[in-house]
C-alpha atoms as a PDB file:
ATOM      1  CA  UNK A   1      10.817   6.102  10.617  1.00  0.00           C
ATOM      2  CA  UNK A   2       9.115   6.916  13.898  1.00  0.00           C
ATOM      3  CA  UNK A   3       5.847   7.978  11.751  1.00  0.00           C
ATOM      4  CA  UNK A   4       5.281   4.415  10.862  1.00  0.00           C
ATOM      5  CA  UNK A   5       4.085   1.208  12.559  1.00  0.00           C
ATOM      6  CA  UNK A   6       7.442   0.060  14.232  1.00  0.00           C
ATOM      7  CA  UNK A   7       6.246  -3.652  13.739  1.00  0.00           C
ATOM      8  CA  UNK A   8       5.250  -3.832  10.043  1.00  0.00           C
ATOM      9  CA  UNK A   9       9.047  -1.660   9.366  1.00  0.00           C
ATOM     10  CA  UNK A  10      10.509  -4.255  11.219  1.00  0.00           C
ATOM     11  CA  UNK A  11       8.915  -7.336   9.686  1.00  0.00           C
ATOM     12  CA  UNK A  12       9.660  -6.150   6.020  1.00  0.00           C
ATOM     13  CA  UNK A  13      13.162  -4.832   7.201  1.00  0.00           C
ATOM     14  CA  UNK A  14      11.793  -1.404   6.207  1.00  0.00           C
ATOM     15  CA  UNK A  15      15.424   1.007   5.936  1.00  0.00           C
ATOM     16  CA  UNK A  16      15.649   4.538   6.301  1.00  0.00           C
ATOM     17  CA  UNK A  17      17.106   4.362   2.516  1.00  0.00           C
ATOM     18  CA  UNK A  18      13.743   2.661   1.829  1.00  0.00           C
ATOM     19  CA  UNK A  19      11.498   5.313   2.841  1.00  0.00           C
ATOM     20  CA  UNK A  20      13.492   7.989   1.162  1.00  0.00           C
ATOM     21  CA  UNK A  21      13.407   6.126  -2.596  1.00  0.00           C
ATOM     22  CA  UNK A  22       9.781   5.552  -1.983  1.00  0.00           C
ATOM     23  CA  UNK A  23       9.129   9.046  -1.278  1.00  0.00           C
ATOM     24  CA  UNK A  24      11.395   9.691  -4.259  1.00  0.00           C
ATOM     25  CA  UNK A  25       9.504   7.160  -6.566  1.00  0.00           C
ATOM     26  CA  UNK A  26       5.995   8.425  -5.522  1.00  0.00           C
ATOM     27  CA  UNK A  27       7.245  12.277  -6.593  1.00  0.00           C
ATOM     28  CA  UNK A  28       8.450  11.024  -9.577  1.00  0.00           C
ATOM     29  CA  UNK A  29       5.399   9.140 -10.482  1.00  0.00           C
ATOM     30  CA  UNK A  30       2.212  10.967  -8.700  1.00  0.00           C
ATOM     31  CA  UNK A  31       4.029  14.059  -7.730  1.00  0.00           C
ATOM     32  CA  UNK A  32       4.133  15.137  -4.319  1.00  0.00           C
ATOM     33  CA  UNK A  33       0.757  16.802  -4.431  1.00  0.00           C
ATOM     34  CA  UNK A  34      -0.534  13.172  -4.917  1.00  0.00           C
ATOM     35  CA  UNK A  35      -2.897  11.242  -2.298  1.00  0.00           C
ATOM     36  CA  UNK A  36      -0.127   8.297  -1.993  1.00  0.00           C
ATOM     37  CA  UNK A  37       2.274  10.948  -0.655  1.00  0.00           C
ATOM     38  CA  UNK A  38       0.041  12.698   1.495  1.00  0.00           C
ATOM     39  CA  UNK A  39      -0.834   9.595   3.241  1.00  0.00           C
ATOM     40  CA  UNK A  40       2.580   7.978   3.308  1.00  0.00           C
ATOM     41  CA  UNK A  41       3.473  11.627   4.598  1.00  0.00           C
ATOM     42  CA  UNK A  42       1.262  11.022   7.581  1.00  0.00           C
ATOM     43  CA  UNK A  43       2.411   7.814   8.470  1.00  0.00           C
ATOM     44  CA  UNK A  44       0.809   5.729  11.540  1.00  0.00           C
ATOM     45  CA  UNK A  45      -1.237   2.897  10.298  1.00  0.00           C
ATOM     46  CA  UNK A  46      -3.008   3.731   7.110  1.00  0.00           C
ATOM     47  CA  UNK A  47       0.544   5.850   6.105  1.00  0.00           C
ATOM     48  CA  UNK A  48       2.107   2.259   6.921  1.00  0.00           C
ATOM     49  CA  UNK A  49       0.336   0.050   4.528  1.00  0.00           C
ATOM     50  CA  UNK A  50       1.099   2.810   1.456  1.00  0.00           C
ATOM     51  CA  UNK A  51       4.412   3.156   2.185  1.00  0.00           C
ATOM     52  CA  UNK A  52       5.148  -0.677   2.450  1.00  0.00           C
ATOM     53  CA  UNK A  53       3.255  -1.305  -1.121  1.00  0.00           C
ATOM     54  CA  UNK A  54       5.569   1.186  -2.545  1.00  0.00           C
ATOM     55  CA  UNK A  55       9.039   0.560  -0.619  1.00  0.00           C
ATOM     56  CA  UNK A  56       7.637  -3.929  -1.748  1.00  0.00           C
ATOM     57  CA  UNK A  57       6.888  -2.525  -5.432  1.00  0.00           C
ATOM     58  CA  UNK A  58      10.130  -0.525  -5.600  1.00  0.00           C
ATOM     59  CA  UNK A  59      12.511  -3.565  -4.625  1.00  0.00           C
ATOM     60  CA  UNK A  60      11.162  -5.431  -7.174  1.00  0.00           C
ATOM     61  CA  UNK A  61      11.687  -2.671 -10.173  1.00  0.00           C
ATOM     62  CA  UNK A  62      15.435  -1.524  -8.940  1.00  0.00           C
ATOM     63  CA  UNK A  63      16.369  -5.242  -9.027  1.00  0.00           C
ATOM     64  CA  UNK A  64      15.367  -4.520 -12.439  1.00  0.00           C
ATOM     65  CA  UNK A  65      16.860  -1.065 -12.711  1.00  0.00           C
ATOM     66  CA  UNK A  66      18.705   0.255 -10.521  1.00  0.00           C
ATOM     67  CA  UNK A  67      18.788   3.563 -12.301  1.00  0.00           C
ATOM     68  CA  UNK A  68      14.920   3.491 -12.127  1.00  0.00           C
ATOM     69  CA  UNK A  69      14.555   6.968 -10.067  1.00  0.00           C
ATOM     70  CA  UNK A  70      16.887   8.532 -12.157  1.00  0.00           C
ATOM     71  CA  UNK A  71      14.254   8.196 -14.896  1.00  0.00           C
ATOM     72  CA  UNK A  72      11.793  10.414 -16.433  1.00  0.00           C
ATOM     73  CA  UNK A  73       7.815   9.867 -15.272  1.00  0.00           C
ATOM     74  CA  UNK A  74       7.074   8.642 -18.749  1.00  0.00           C
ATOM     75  CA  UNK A  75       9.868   6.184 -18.189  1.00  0.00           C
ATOM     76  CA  UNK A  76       9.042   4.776 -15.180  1.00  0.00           C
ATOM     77  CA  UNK A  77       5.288   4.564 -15.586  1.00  0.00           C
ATOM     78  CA  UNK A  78       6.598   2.109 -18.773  1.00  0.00           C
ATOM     79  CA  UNK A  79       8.484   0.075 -16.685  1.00  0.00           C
ATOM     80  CA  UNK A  80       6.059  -0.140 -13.793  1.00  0.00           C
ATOM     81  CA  UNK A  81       3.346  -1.074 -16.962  1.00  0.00           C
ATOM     82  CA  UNK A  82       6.095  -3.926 -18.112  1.00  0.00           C
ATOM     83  CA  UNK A  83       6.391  -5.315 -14.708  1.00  0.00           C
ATOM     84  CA  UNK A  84       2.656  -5.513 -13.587  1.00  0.00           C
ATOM     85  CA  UNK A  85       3.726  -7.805 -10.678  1.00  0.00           C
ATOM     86  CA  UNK A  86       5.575  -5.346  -8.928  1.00  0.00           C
ATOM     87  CA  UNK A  87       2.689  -3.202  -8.166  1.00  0.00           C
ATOM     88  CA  UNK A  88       0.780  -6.569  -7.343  1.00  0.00           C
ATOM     89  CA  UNK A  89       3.202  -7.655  -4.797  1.00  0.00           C
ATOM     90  CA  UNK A  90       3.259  -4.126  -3.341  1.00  0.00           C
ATOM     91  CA  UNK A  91      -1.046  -4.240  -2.961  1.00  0.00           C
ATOM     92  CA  UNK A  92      -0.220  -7.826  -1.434  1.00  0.00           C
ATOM     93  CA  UNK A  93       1.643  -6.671   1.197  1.00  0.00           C
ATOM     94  CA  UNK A  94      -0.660  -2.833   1.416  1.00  0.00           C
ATOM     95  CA  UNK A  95      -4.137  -5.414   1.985  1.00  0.00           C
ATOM     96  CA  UNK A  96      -2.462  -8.135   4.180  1.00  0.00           C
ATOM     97  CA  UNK A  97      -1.098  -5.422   6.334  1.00  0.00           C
ATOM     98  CA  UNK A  98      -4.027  -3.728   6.592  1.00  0.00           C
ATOM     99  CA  UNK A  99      -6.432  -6.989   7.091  1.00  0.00           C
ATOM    100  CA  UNK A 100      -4.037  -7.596   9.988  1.00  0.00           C
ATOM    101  CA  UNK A 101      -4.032  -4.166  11.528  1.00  0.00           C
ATOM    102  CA  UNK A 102      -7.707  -3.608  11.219  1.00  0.00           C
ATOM    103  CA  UNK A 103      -8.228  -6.864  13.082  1.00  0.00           C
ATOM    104  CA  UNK A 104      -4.857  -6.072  15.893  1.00  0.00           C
ATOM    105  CA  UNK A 105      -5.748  -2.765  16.261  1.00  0.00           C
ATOM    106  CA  UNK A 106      -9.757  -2.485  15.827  1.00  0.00           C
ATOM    107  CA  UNK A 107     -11.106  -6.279  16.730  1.00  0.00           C
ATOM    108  CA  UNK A 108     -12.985  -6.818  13.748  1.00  0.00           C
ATOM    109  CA  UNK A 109     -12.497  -8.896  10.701  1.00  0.00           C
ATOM    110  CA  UNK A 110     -12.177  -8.258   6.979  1.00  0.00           C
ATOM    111  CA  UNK A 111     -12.054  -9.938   4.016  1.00  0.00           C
ATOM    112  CA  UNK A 112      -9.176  -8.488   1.698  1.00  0.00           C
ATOM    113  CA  UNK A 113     -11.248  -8.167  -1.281  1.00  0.00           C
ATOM    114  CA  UNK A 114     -13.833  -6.063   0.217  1.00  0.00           C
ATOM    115  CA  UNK A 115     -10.663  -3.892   1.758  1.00  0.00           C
ATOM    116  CA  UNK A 116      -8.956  -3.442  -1.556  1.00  0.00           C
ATOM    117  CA  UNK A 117     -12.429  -2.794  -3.605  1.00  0.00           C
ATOM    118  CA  UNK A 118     -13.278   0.036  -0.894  1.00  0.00           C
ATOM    119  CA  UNK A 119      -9.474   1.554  -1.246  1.00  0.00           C
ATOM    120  CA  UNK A 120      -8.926   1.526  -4.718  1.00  0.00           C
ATOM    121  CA  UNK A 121      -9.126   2.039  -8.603  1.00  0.00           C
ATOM    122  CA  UNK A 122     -10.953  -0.966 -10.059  1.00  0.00           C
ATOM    123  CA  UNK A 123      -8.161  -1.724 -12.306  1.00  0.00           C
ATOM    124  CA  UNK A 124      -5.999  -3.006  -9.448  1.00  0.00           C
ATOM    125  CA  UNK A 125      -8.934  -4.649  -7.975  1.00  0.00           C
ATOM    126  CA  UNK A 126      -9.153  -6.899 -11.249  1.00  0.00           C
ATOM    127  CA  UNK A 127      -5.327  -7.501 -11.451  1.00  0.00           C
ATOM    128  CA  UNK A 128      -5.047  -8.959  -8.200  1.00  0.00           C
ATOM    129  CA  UNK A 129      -8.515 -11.160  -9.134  1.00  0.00           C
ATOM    130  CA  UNK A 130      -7.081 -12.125 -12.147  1.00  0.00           C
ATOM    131  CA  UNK A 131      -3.242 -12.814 -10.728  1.00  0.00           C
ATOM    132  CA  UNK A 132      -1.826 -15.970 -10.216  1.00  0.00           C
ATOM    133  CA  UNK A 133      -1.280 -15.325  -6.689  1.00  0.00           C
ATOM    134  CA  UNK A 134      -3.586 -17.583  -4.364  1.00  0.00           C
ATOM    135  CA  UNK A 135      -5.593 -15.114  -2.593  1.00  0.00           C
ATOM    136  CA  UNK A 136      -8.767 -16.149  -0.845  1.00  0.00           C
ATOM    137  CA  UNK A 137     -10.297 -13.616  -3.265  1.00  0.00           C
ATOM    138  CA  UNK A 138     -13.825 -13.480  -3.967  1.00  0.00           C
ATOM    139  CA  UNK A 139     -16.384 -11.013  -4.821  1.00  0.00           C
ATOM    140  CA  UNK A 140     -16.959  -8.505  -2.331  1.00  0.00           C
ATOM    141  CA  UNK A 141     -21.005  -7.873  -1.281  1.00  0.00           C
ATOM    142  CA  UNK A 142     -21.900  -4.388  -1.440  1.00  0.00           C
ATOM    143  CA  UNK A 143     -22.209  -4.556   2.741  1.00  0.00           C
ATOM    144  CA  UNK A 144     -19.119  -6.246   2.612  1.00  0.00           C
ATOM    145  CA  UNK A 145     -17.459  -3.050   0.705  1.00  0.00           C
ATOM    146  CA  UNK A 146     -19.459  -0.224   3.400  1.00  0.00           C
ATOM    147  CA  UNK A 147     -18.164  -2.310   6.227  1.00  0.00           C
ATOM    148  CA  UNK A 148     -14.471  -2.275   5.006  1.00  0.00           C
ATOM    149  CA  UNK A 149     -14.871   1.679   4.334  1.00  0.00           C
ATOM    150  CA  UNK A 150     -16.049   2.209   7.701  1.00  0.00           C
ATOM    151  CA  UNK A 151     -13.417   0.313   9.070  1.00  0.00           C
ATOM    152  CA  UNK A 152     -10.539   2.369   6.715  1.00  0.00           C
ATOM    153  CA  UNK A 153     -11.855   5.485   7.944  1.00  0.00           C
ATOM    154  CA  UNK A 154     -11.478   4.253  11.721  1.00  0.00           C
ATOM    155  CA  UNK A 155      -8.338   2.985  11.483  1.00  0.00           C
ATOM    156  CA  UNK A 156      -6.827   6.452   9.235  1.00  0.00           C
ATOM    157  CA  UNK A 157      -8.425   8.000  12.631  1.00  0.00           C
ATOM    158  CA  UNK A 158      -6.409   6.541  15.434  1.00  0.00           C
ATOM    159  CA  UNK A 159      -3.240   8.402  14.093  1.00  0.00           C
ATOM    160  CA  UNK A 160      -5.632  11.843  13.973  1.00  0.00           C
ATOM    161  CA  UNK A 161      -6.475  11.412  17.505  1.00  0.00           C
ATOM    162  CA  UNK A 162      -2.963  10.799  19.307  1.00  0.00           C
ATOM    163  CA  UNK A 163      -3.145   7.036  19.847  1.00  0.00           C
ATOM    164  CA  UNK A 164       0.425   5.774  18.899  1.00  0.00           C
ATOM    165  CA  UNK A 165       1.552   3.178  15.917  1.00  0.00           C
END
């Protein structure tokens, strides 16, 4: 737990249990040669924000299942596909923290659609646009999308170069 942003673990009452069924969950799902469990692996900021979508995502599906990670992959990819807002909740909470940590930690200011089109698939890009969840959510300008790259790769940099969560 010492890897991770002690602030953001405590505000989302982040367990050690937690961490282990969300490393769990990601080898089940992605493997653990997968980018999600490199960077939760990591930790510090940017290791943060992946391992709080996944520990907020996989709350949601073991209140549905509580057998979940005792599943196969095919199962659980399923499940996660029948309970889209899961994984929405869990990029919620991944883009807020990072919005917030990017502006804490950096000084600059970031608008969360331009910070999850830089950091992911397109897909989840359009489910969050097209949730029902009020986001302040708009279009991202291709500046807008450079900037929030720049900023991703300066943050996942602090951690490299000693400075503490």
């Amino acid at each position: 737990m010492a890897d991770f942003d002690p602030e953001a673990i405590k505000q989302h009452n982040v367990t050690a249990r937690d961490i282990e069924n969300a490393y769990r969950y990601v080898a089940l799902l992605q493997g653990t040669d997968s980018k999600t469990y490199a960077d939760i692996t990591v930790g510090c900021y940017y290791g943060t924000s992946a391992l709080l979508h996944e520990v907020i995502e996989l709350r949601v599906l073991l209140k549905r299942d509580r057998w979940l990670l005792f599943r196969s992959r095919q199962r659980i990819r399923r499940f996660l596909q029948d309970n889209e807002d899961a994984h929405i909740e869990g990029l919620i909470t991944e883009y807020v923290y990072l919005q917030r940590v990017i502006e804490e930690r950096l000084g600059e200011q970031i608008g969360l659609s331009a910070l999850v089109r830089t950091n992911t698939i397109r897909f989840d890009y359009n489910r969050l646009l097209e949730s029902e969840i009020p986001l302040p959510f708009l279009e991202p300008t291709a500046e807008e999308v450079g900037r929030a790259s720049r900023l991703l790769s300066r943050l996942k940099k602090l951690c490299k170069e000693g400075a503490p969560c």
